[in-house]
Protein backbone atom coordinates (compact mmCIF):
# COMPACT_ATOMS: atom_id res chain seq x y z
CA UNK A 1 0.00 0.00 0.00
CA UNK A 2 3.11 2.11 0.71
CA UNK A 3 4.06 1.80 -3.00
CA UNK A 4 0.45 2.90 -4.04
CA UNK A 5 0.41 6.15 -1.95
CA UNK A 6 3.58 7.31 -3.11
CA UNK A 7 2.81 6.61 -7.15
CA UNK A 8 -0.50 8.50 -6.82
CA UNK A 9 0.85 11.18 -4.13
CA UNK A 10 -1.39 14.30 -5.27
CA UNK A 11 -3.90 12.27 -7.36
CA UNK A 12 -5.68 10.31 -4.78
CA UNK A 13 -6.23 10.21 -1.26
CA UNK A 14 -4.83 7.45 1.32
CA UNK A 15 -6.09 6.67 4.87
CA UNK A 16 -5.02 4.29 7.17
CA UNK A 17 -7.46 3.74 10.07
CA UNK A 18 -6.20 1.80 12.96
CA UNK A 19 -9.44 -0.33 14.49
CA UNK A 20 -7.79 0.33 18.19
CA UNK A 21 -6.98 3.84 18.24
CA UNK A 22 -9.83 5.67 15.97
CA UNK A 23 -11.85 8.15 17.50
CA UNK A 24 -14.71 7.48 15.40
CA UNK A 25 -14.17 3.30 14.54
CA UNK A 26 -18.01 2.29 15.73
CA UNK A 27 -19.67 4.97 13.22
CA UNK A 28 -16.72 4.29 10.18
CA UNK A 29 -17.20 -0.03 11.16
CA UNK A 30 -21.70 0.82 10.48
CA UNK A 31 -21.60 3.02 7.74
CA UNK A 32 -19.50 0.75 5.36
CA UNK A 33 -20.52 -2.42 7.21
CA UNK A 34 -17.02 -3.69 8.13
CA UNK A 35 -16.67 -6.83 9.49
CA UNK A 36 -12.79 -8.41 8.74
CA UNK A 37 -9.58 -6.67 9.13
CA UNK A 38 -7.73 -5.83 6.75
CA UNK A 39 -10.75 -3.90 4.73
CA UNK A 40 -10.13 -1.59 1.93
CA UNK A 41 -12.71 0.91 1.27
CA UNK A 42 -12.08 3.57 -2.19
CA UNK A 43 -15.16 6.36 -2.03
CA UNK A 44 -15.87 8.46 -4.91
CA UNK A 45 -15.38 11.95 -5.51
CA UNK A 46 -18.48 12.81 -2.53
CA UNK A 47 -17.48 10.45 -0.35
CA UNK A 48 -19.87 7.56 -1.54
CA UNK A 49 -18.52 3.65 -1.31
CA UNK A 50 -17.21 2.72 -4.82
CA UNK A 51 -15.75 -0.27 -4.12
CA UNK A 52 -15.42 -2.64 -0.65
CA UNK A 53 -12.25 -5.62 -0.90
CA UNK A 54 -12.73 -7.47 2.19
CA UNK A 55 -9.11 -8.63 3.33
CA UNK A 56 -5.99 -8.15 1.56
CA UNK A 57 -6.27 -9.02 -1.87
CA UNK A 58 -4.38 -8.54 -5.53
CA UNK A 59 -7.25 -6.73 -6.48
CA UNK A 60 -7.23 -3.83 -4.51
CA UNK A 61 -3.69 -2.61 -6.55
CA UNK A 62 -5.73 -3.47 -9.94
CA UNK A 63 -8.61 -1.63 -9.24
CA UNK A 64 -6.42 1.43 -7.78
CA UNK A 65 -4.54 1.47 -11.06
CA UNK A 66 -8.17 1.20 -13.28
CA UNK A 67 -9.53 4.24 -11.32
CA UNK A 68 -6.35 6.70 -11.85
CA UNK A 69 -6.29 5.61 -15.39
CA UNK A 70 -9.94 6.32 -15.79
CA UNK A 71 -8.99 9.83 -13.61
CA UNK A 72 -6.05 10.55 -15.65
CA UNK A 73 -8.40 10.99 -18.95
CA UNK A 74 -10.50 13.01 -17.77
CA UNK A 75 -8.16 15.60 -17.52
């Protein structure tokens, strides 16, 4: 995920919520329905859930590159 945040530094937005220490965990854990640890969560451009990968998966680094491809064209 490291690698991620520093190739899209400035183009997207990374978060890192630790389940122990969060502030606001209970309301973050109802409103996108977590339930396993790791979770990955990528909202759209008001905050809405685009996409929920439950655990640590391949995926996730696919589906970050699809989105700033799909970002980068539109500018």
């Amino acid at each position: 995920m490291a690698e991620l945040k520093e190739q899209y530094k400035g183009e997207m937005e990374f978060y890192f919520i630790e389940y122990y220490t969060h502030p606001q965990i209970e309301q973050i854990i109802e409103k996108f329905n977590i339930d396993r640890h790791p979770e990955t969560i990528f909202l759209d451009k008001d905050d809405q859930l685009a996409k929920q990968i439950k655990g640590f998966k391949p995926e996730m680094e696919e589906y970050i590159n699809e989105v700033a491809e799909a970002v980068s064209k539109l500018k």
